[in-house]
PDB file of N, CA and C in Angstrom:
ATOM      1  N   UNK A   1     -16.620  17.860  -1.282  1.00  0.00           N
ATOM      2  CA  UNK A   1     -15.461  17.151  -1.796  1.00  0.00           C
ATOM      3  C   UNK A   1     -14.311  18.135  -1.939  1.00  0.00           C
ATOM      4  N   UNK A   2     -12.940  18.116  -1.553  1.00  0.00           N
ATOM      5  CA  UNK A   2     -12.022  18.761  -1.606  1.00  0.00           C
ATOM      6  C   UNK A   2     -11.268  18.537  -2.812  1.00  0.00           C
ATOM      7  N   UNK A   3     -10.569  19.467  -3.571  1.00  0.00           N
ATOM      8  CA  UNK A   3      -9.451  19.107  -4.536  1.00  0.00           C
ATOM      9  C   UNK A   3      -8.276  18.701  -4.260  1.00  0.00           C
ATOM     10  N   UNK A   4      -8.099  17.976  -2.778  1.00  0.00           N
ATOM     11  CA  UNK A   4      -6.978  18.158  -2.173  1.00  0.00           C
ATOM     12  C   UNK A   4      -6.641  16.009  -2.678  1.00  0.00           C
ATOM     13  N   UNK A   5      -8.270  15.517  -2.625  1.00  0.00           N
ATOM     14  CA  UNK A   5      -8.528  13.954  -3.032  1.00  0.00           C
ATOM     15  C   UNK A   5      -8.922  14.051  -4.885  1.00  0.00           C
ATOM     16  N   UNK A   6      -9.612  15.059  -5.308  1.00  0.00           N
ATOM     17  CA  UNK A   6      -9.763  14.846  -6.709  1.00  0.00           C
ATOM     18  C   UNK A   6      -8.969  14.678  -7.679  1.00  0.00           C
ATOM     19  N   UNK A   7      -7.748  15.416  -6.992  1.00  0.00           N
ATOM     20  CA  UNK A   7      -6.690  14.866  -8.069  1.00  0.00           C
ATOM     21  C   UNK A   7      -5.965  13.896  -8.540  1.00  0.00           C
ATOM     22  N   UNK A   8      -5.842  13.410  -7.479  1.00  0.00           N
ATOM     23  CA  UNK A   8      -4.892  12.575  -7.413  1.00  0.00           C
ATOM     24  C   UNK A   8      -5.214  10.906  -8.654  1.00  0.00           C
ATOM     25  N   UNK A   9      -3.752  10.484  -9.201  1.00  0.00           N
ATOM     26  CA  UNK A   9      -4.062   9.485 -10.225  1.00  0.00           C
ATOM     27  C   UNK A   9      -3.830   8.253  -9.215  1.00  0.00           C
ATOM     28  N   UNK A  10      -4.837   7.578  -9.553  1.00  0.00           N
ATOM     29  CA  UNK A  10      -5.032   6.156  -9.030  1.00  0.00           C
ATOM     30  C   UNK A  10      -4.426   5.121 -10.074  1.00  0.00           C
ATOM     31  N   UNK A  11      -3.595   4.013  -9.548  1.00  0.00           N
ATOM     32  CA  UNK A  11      -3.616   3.272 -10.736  1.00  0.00           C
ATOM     33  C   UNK A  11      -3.806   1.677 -10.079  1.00  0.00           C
ATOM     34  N   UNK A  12      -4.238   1.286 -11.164  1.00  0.00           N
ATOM     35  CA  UNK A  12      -4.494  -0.571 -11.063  1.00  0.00           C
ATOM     36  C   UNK A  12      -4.118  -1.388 -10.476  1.00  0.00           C
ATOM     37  N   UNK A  13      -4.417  -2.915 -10.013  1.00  0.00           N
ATOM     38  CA  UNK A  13      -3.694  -3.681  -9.247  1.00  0.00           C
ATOM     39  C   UNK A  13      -2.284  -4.282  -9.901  1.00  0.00           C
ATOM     40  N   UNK A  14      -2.512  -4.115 -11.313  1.00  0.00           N
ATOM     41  CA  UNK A  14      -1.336  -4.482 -11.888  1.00  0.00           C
ATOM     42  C   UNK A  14      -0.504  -3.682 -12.246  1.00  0.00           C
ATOM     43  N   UNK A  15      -0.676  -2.232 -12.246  1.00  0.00           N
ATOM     44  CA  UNK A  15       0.511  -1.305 -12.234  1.00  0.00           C
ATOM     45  C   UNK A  15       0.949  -1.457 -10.537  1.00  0.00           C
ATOM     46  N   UNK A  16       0.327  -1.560  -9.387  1.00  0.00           N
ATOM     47  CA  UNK A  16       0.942  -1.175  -8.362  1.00  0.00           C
ATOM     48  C   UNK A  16       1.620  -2.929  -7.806  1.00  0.00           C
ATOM     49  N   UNK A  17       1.599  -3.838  -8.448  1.00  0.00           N
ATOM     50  CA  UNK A  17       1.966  -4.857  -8.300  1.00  0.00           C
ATOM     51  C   UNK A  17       3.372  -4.875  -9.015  1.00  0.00           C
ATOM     52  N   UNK A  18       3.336  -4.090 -10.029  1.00  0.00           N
ATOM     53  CA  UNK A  18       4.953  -3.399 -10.769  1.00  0.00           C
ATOM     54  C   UNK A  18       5.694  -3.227  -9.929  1.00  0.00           C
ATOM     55  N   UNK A  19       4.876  -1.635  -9.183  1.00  0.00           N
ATOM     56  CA  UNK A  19       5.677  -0.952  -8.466  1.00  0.00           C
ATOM     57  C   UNK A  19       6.451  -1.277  -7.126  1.00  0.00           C
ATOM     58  N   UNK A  20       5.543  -2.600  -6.358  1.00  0.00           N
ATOM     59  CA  UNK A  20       5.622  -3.159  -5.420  1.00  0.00           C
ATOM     60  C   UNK A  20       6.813  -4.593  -5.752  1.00  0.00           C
ATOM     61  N   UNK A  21       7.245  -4.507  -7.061  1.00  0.00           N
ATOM     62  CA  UNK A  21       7.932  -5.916  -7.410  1.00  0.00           C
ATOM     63  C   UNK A  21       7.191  -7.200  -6.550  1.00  0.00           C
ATOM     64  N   UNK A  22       5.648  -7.160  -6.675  1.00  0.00           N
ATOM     65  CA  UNK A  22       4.893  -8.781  -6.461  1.00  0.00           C
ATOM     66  C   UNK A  22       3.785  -8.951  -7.304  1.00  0.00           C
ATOM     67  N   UNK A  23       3.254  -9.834  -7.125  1.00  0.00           N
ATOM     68  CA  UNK A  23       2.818 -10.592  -8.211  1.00  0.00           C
ATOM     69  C   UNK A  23       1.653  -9.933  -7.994  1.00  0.00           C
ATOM     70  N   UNK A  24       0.443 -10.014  -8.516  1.00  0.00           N
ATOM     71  CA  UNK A  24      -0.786  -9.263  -8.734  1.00  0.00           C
ATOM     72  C   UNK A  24      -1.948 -10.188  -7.622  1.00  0.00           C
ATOM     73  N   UNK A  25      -1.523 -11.711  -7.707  1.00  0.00           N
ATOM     74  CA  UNK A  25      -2.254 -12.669  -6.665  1.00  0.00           C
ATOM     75  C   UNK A  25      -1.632 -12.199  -5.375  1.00  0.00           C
ATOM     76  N   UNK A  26      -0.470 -12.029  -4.983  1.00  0.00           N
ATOM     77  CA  UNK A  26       0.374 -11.301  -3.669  1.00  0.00           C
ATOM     78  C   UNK A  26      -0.613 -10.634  -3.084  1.00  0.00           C
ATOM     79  N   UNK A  27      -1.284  -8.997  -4.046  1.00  0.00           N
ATOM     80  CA  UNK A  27      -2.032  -8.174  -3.532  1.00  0.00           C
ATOM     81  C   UNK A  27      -3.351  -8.518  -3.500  1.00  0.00           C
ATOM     82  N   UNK A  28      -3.736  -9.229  -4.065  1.00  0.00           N
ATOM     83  CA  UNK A  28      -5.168  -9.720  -4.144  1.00  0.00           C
ATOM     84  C   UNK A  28      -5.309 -10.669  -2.794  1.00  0.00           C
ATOM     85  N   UNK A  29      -4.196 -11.753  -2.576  1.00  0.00           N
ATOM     86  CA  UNK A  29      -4.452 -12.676  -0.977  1.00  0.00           C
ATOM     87  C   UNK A  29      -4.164 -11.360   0.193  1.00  0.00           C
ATOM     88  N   UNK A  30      -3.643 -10.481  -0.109  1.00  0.00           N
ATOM     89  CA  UNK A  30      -3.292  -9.594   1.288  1.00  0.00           C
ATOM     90  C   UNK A  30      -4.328  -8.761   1.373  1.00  0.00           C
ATOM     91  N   UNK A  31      -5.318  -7.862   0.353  1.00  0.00           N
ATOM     92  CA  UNK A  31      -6.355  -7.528   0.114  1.00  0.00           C
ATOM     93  C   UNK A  31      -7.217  -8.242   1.093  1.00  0.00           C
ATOM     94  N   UNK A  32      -7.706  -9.878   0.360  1.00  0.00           N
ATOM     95  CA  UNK A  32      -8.200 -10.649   1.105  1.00  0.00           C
ATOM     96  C   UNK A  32      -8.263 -11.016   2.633  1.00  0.00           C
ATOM     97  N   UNK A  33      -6.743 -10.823   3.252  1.00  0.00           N
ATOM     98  CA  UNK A  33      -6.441 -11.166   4.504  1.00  0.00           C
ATOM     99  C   UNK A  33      -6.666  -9.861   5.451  1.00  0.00           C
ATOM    100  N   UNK A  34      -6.853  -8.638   4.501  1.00  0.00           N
ATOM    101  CA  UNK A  34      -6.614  -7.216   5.441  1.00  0.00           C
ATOM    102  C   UNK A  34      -4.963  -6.723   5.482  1.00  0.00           C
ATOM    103  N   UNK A  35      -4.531  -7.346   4.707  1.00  0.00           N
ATOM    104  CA  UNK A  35      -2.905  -6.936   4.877  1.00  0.00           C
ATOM    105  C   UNK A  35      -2.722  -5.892   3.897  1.00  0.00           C
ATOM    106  N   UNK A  36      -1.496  -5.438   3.583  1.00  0.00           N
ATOM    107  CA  UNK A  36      -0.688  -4.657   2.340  1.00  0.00           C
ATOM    108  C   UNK A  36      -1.474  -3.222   2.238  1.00  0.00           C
ATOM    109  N   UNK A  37      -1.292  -2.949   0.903  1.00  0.00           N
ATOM    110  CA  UNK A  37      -1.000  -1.192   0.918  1.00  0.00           C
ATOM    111  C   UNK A  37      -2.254  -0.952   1.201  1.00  0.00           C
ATOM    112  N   UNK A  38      -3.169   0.399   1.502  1.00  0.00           N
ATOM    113  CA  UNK A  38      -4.664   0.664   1.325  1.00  0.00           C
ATOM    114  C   UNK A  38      -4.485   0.686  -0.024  1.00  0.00           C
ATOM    115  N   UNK A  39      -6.101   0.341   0.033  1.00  0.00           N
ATOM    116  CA  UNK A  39      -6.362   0.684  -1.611  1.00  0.00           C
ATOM    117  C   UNK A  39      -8.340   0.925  -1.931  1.00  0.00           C
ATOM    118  N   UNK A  40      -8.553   1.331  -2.725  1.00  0.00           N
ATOM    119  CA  UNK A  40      -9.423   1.809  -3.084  1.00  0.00           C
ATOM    120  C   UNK A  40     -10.212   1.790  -3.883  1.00  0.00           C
ATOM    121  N   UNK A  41     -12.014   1.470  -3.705  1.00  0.00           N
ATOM    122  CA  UNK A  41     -13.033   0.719  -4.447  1.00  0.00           C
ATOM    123  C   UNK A  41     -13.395   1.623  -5.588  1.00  0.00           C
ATOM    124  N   UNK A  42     -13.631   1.735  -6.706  1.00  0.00           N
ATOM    125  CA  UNK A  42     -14.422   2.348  -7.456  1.00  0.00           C
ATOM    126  C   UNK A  42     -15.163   1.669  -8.094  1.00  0.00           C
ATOM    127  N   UNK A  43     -16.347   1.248  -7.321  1.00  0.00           N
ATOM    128  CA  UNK A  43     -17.612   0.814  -7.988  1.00  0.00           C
ATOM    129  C   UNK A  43     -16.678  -0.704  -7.395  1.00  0.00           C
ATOM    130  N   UNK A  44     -16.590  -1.508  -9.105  1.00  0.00           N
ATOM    131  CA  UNK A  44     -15.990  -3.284  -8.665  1.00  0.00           C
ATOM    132  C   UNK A  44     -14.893  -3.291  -8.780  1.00  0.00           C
ATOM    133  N   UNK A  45     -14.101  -2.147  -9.063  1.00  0.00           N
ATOM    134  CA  UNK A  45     -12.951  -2.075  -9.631  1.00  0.00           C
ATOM    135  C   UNK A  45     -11.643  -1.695  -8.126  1.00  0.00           C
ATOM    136  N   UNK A  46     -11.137  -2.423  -7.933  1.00  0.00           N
ATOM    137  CA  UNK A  46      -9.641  -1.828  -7.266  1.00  0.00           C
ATOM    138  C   UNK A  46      -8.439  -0.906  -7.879  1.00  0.00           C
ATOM    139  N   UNK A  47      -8.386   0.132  -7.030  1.00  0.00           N
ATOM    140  CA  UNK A  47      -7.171   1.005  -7.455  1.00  0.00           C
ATOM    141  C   UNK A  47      -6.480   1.577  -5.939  1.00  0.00           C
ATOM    142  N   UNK A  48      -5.130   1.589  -6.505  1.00  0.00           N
ATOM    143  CA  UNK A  48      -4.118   2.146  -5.355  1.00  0.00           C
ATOM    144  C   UNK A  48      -3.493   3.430  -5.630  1.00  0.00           C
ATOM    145  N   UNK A  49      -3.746   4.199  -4.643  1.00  0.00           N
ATOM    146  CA  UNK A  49      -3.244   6.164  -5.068  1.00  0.00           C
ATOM    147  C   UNK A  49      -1.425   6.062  -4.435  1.00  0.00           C
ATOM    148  N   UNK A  50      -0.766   6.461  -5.195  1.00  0.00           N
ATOM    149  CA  UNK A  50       0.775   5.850  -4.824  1.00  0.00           C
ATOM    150  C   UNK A  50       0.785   6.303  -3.801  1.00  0.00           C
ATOM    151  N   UNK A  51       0.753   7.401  -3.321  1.00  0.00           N
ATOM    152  CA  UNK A  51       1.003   7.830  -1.965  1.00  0.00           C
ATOM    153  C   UNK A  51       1.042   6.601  -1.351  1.00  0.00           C
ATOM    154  N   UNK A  52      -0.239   5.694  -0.674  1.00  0.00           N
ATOM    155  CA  UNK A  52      -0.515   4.279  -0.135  1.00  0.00           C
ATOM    156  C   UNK A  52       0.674   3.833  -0.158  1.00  0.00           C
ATOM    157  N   UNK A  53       1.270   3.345  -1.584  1.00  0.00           N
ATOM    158  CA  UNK A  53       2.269   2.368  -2.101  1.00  0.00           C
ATOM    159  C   UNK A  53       3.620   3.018  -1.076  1.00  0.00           C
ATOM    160  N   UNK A  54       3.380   4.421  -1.794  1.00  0.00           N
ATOM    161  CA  UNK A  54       4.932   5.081  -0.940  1.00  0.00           C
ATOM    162  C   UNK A  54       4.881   4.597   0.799  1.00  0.00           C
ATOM    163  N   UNK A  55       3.573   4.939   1.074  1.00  0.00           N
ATOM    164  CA  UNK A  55       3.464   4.858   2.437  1.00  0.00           C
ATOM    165  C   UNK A  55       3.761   3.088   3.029  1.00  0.00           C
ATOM    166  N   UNK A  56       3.639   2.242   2.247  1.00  0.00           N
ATOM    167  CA  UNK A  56       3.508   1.177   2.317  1.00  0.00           C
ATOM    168  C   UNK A  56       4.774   0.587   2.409  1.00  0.00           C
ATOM    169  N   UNK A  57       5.959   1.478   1.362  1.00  0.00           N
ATOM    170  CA  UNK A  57       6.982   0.546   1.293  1.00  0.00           C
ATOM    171  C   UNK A  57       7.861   1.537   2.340  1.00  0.00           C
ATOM    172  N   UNK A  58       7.816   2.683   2.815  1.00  0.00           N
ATOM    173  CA  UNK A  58       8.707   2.954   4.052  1.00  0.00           C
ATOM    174  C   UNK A  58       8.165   2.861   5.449  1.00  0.00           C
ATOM    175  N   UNK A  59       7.048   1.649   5.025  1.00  0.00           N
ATOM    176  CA  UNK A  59       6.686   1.390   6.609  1.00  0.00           C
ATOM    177  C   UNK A  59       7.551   0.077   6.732  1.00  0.00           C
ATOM    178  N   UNK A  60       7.858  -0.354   5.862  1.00  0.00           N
ATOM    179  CA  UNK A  60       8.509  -1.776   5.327  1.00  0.00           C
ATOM    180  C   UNK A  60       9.856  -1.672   5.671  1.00  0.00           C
ATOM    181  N   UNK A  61      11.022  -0.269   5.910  1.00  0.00           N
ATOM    182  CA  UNK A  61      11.659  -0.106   5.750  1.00  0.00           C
ATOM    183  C   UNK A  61      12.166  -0.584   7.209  1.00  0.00           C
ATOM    184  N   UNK A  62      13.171  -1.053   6.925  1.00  0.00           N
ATOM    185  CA  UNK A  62      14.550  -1.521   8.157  1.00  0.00           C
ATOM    186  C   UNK A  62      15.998  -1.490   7.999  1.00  0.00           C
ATOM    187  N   UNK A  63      16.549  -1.492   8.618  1.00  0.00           N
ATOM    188  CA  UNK A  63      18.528  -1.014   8.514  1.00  0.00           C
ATOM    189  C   UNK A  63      18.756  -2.696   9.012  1.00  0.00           C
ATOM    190  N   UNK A  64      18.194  -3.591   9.621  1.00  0.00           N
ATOM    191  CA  UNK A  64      18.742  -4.650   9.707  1.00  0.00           C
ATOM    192  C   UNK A  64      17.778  -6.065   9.628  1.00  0.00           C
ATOM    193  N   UNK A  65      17.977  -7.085   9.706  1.00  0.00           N
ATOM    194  CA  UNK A  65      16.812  -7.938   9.659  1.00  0.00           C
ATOM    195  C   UNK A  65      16.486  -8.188  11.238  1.00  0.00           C
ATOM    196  N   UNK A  66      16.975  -7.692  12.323  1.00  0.00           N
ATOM    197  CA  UNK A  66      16.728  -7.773  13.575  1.00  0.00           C
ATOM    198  C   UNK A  66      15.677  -6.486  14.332  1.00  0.00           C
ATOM    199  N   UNK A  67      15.862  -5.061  13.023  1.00  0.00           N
ATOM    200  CA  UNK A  67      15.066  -4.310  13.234  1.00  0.00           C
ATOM    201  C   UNK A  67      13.556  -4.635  13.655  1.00  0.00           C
ATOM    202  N   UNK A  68      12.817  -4.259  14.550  1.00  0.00           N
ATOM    203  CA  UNK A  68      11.544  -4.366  14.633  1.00  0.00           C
ATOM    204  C   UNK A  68      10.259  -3.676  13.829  1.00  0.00           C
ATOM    205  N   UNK A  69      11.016  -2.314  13.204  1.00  0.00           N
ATOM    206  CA  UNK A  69      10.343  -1.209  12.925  1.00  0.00           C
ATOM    207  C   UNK A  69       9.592  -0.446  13.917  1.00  0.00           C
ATOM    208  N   UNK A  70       9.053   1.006  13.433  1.00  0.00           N
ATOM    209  CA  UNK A  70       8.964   1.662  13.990  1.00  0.00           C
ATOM    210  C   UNK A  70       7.336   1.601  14.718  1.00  0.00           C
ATOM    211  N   UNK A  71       6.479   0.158  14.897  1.00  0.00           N
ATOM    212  CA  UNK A  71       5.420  -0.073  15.176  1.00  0.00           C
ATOM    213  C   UNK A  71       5.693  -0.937  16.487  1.00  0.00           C
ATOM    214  N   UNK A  72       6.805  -1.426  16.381  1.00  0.00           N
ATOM    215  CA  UNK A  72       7.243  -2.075  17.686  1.00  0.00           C
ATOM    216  C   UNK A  72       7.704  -1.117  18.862  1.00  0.00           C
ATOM    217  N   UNK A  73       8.277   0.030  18.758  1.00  0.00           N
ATOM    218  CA  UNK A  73       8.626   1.069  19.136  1.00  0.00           C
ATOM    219  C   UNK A  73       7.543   1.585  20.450  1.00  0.00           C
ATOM    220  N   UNK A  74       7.873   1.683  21.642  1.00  0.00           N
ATOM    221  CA  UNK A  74       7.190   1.920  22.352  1.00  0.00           C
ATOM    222  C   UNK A  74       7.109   3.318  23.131  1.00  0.00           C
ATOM    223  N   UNK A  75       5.937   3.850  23.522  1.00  0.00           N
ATOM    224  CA  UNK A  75       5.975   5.253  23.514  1.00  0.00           C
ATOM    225  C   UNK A  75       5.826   5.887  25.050  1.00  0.00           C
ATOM    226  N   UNK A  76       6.053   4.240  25.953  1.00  0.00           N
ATOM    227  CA  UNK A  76       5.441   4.686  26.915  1.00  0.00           C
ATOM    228  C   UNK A  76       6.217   5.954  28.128  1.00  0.00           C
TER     229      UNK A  76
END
């Protein structure tokens, strides 16, 4: 095990449902569907390490509503 994962603070579906401005059912149906931030089992319990969240909301990010983002982006 590295200290590079031990540290780090995990927090709840309802703190990262704060942070995400949605509702706590939001993350729980996208959970369900395979969608939204990663997140992470401990034992029965769900938790999200912000990084995820960070990573989550500048994948989200666009300059216009016509933007595709950077997954549409082709590399060929």
């Amino acid at each position: 095990m590295t200290t590079e994962n031990a540290c780090c603070v995990l927090v709840n579906e309802t703190a990262a449902a704060m942070i995400l401005a949605l509702s706590v059912k939001t993350l729980r149906r996208w959970r369900w569907a395979g969608k939204g931030p990663r997140f992470v089992k401990v034992g029965a319990a769900v938790r999200y390490d912000p990084a995820d969240l960070t990573a989550f909301i500048e994948a989200g990010r666009r300059n216009s509503t016509s933007d595709p983002g950077p997954e549409a982006i082709s590399h060929e």
